[in-house]
Protein backbone atom coordinates (compact mmCIF):
# COMPACT_ATOMS: atom_id res chain seq x y z
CA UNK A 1 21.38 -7.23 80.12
CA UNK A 2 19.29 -6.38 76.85
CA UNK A 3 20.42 -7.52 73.55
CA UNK A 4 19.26 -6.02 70.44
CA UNK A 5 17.41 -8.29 68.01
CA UNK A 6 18.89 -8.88 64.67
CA UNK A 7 15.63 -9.23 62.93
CA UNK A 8 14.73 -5.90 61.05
CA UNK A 9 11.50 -5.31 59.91
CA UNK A 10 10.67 -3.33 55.96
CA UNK A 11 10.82 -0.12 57.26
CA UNK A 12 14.26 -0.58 58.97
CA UNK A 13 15.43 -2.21 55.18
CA UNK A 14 13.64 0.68 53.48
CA UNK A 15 16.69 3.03 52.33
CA UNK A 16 16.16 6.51 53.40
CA UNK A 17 16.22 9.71 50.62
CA UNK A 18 18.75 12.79 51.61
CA UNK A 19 16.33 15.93 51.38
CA UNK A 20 17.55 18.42 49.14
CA UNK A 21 18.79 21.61 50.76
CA UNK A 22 16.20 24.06 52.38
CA UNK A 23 13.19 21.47 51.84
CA UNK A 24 12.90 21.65 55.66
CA UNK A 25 13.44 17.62 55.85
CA UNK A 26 11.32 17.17 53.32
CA UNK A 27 12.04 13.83 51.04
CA UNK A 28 12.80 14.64 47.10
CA UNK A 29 9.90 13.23 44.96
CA UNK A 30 10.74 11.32 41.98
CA UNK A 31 8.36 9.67 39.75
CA UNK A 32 7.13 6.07 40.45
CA UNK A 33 6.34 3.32 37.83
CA UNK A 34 3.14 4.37 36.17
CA UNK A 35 3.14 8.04 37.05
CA UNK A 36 3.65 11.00 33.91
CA UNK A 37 5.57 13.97 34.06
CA UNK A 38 2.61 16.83 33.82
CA UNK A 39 3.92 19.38 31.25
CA UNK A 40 3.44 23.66 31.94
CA UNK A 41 2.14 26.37 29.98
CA UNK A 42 5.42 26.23 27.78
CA UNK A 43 5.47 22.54 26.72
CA UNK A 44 2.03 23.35 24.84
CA UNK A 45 3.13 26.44 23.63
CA UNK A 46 5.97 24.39 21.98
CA UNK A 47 4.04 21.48 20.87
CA UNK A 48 1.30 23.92 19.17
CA UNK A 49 4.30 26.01 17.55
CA UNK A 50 5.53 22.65 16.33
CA UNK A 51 2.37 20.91 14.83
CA UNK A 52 1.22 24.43 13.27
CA UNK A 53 4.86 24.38 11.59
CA UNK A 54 4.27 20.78 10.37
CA UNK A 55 1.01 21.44 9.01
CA UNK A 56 1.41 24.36 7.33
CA UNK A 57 3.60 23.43 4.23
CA UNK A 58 0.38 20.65 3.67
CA UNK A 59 -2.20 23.75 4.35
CA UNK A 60 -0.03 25.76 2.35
CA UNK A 61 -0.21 23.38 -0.75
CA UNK A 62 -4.25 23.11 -0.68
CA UNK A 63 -4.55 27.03 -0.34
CA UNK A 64 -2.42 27.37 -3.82
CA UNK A 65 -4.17 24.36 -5.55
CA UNK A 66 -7.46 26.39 -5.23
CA UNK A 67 -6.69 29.74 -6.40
CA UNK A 68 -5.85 30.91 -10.03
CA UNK A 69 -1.51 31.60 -10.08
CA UNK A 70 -2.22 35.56 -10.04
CA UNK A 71 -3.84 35.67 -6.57
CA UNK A 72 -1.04 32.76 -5.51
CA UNK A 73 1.54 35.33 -6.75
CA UNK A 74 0.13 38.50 -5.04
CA UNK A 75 1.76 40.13 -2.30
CA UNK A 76 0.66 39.35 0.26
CA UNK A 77 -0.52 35.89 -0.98
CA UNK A 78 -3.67 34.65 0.15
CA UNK A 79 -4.23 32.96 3.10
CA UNK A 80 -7.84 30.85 2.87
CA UNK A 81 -8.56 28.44 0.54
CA UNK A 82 -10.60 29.53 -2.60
CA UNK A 83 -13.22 28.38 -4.81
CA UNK A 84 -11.24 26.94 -8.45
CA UNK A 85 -9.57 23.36 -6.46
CA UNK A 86 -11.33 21.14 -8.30
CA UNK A 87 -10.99 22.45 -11.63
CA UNK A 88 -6.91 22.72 -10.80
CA UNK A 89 -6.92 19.11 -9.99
CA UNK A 90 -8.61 17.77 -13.34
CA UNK A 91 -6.28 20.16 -15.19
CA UNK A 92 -3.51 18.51 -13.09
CA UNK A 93 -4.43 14.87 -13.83
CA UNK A 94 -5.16 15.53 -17.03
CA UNK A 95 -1.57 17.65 -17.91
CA UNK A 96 0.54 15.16 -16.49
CA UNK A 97 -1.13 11.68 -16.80
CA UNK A 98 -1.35 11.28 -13.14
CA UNK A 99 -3.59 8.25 -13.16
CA UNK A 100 -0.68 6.40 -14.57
CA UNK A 101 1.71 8.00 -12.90
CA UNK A 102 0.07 6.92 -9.39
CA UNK A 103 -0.48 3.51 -10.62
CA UNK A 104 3.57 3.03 -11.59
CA UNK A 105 4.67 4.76 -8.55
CA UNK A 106 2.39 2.33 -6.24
CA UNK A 107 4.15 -0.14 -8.11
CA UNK A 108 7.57 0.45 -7.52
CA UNK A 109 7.21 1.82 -4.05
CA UNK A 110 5.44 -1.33 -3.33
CA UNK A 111 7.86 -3.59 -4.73
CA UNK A 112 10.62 -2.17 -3.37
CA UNK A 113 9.23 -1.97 0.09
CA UNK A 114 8.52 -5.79 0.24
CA UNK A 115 11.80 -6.59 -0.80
CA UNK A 116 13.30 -4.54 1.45
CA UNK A 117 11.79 -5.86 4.51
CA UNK A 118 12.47 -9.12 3.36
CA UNK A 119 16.26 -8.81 2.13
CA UNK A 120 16.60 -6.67 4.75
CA UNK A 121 14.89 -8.82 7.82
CA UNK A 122 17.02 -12.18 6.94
CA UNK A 123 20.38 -10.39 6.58
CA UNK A 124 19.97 -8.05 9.25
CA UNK A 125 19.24 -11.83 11.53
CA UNK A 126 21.94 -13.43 10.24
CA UNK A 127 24.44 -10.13 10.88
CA UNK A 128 22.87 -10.46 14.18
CA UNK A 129 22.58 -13.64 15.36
CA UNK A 130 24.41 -16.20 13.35
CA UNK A 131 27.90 -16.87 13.23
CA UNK A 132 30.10 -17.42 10.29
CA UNK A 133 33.66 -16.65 8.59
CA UNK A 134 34.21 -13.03 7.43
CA UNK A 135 30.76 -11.69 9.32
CA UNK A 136 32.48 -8.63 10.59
CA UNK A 137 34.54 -7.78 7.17
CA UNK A 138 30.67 -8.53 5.07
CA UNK A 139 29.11 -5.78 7.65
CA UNK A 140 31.48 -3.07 7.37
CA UNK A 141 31.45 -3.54 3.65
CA UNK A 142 27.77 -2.83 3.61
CA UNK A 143 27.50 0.22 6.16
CA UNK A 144 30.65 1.46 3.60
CA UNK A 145 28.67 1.71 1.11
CA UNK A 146 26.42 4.73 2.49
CA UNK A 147 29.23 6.48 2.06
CA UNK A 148 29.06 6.42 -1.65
CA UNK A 149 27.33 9.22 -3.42
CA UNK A 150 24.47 7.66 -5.39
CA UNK A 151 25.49 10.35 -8.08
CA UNK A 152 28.71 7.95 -8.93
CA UNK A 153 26.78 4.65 -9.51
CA UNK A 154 24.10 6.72 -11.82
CA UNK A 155 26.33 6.05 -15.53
CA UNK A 156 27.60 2.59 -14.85
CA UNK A 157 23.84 1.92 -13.64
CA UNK A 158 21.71 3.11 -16.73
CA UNK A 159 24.30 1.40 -19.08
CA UNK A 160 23.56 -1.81 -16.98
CA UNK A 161 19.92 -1.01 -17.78
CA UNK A 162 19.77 0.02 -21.64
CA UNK A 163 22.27 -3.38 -21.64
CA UNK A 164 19.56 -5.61 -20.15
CA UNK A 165 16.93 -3.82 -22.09
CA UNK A 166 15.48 -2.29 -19.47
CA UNK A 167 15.28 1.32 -20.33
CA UNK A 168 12.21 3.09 -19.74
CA UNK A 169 10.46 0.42 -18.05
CA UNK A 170 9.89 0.28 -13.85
CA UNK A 171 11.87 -2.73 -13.93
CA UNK A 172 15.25 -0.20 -14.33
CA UNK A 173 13.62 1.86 -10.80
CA UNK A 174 12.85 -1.04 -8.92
CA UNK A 175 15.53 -3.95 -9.40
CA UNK A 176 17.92 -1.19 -8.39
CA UNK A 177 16.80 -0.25 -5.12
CA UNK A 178 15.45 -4.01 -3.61
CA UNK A 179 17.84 -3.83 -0.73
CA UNK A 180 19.66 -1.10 0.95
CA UNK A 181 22.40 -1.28 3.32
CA UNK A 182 20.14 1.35 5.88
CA UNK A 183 17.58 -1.12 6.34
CA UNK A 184 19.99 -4.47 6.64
CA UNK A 185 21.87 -2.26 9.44
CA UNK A 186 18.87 -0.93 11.23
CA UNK A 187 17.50 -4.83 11.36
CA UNK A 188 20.69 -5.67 12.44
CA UNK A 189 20.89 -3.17 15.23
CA UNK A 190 17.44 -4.02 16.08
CA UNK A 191 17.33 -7.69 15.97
CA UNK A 192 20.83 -7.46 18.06
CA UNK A 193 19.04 -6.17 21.05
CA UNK A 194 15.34 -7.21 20.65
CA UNK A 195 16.00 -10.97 19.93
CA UNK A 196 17.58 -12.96 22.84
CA UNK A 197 19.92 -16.12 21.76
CA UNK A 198 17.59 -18.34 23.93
CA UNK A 199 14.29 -18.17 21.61
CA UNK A 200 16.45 -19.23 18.92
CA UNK A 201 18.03 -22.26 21.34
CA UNK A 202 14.53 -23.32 22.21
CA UNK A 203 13.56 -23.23 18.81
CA UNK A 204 16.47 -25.59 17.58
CA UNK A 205 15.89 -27.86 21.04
CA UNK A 206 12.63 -28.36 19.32
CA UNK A 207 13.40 -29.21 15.95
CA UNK A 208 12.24 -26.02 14.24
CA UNK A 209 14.54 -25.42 11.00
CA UNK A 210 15.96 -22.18 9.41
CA UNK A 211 13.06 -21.07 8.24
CA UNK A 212 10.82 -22.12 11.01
CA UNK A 213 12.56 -19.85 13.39
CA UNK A 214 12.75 -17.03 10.80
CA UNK A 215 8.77 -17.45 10.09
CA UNK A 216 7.81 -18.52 13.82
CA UNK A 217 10.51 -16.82 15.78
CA UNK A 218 12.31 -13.68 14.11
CA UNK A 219 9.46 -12.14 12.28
CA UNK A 220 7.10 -11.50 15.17
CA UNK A 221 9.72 -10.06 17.34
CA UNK A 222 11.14 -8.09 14.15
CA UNK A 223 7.84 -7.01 13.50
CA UNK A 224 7.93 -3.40 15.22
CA UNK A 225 11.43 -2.55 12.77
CA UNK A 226 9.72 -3.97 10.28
CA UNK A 227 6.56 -1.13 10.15
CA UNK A 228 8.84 1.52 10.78
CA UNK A 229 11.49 0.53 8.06
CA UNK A 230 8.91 -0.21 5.80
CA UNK A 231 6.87 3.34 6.47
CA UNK A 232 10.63 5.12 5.56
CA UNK A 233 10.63 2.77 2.66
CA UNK A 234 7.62 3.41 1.24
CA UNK A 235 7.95 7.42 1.49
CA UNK A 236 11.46 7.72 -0.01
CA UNK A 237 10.69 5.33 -2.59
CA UNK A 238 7.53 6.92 -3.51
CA UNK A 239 9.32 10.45 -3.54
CA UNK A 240 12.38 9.52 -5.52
CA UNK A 241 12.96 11.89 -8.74
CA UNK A 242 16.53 11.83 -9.34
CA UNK A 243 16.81 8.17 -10.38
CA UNK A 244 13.10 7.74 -12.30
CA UNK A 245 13.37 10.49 -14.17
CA UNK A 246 16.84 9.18 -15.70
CA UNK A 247 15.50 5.67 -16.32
CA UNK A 248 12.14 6.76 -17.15
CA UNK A 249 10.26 8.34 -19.99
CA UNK A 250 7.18 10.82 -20.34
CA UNK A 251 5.03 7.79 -21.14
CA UNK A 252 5.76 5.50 -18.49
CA UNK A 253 6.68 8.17 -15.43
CA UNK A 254 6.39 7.68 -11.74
CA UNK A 255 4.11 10.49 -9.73
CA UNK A 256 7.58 12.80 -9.30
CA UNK A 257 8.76 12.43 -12.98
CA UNK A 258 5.01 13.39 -14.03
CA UNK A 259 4.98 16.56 -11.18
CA UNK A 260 8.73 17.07 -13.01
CA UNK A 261 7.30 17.38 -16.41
CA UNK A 262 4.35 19.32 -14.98
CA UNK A 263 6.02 22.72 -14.04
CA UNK A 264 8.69 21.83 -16.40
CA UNK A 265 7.43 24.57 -18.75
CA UNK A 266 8.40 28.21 -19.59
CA UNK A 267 5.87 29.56 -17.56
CA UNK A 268 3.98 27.06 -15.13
CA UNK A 269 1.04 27.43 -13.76
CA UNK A 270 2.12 27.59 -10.53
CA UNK A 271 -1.50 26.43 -8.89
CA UNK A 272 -1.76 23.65 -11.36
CA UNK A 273 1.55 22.39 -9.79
CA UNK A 274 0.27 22.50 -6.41
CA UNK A 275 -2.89 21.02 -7.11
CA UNK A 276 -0.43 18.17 -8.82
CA UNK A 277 1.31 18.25 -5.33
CA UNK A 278 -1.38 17.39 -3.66
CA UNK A 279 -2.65 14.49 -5.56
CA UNK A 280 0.63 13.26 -4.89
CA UNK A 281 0.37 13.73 -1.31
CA UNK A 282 -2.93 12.03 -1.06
CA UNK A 283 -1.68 8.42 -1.00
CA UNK A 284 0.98 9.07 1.48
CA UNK A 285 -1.40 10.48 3.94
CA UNK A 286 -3.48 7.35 3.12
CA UNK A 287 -0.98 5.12 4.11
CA UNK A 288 -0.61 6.82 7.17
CA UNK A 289 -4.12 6.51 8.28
CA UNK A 290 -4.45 3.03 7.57
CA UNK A 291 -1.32 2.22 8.95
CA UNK A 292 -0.34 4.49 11.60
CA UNK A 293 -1.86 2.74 14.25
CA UNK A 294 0.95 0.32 13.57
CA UNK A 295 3.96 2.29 12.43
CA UNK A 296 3.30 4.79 15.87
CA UNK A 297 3.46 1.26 17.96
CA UNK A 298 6.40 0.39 16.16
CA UNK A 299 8.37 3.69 16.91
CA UNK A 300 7.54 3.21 20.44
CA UNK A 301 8.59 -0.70 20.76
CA UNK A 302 11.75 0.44 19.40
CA UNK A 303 12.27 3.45 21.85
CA UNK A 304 10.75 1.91 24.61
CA UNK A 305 12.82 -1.61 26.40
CA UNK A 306 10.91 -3.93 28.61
């Protein structure tokens, strides 16, 4: 009599893959931990289409800066840059004040981007992770208020400001705009998922306080939200017209309010514009490079869970 024994060795535990019809009992591959999907002849063709379309507007811009506005205007327009850029961009800077206009908009874009990630970081941990009376009321009262037009806060807002004595200055932009109820949500949604209750238990086991486990605890894992929120920051701050060129004046503009006043003319130069376009564009692209090491690791540790 022969008995069977119940010991079963990996390949007997190894579960077994149906093979797909007509594969002549051939297994399905599927891609392992490590491995890449290898893209074709039409996943290059799209990702050339799409860079070429996101360059252009910026290739575009440099082209008009350096010709005179009658060969920008011709039909067809050109197409290589010419030879008259740099005397477009000193008649740029010198038109619209642009030294002081980059020096105000650094200013406020700066300011408002620190505050924001601060404001922002703390109320988007408590939202997350604390617990007190009225929490859920306090957050749909903030994500309510994207639905209000900024338009419909613009009269109230620049009485406020003449009131206080604060028209014309960058004190009227930036006081304003310190926190927004984007970033406390999207630290919030972040901080929900990224930040497990048991750092913060461990922390209190040891006797850190409040702000020892904001400083020591929530910041570095926050820290990946924090370069992307403050890269969207930066850029709509820095690009912001409606608002600065209501509570601003043509001696103390930001970079948009100057461009504003630049082709604000009968008949603009339509080159010197562009050339005042892409002064304007400079620091942004600056910004990028210096940063964008971080802000592209940030993107992905958001997108990407362990």
């Amino acid at each position: 009599m022969t008995t069977t024994s119940p010991i079963k060795t990996a390949a007997d535990l190894t579960p077994t893959r149906p093979s797909a019809p007509g594969s002549g009992g051939r297994a399905r591959l599927k891609l392992g931990a490590g491995q890449q999907l290898k893209g074709g002849p039409f996943t290059y063709v799209a990702l050339v289409v799409v860079g070429l379309g996101s360059i252009f507007p910026l290739y575009w811009t440099l082209v008009a800066a350096s010709h005179d506005q009658q060969r920008v205007l011709d039909s067809p327009p050109p197409l290589l840059p010419g030879g008259r850029l740099w005397s477009n961009l000193q008649a740029a800077w010198e038109q619209a004040h642009l030294g002081k206009a980059i020096v105000n908009s650094v200013i406020v874009a700066g300011c408002i981007t620190v505050a924001t990630l601060f404001f922002c970081t703390l109320a988007g941990y408590a939202f997350a992770k604390m617990r007190f009376r009225g929490r859920g009321f306090l957050m749909t009262a903030v994500i309510a208020t994207l639905t209000i037009p900024p338009q419909l806060s613009v009269v109230p807002l620049f009485m406020m400001m003449s009131d206080i004595g604060w028209g014309g200055k960058l004190e009227s932009v930036i006081f304003p705009t310190l926190v927004g109820a984007f970033g406390v949500f999207f630290m919030r949604q972040y901080l929900l998922e990224a930040l497990p209750y048991e750092l913060i238990e461990a922390a209190k086991v040891d006797g850190a306080t409040n702000f020892r486990i904001v400083w020591s605890v929530v910041l570095p894992v926050a820290r990946p939200a924090m370069m992307v929120l403050g890269m969207l920051t930066f850029v709509q701050a820095w690009n912001d017209f409606f608002w600065p060129f209501l509570a601003l004046n043509q001696q103390n503009p930001t970079i948009q309010v100057a461009l504003g006043q630049l082709s604000a003319s009968y008949t603009p130069d339509q080159s010197i514009v562009m050339a005042g376009a892409l002064i304007s564009t400079l620091p942004l692209l600056l910004v990028f490079v210096v940063f964008g090491k971080q802000i592209v690791g940030g993107i992905m540790s958001g997108a990407v869970k362990g």
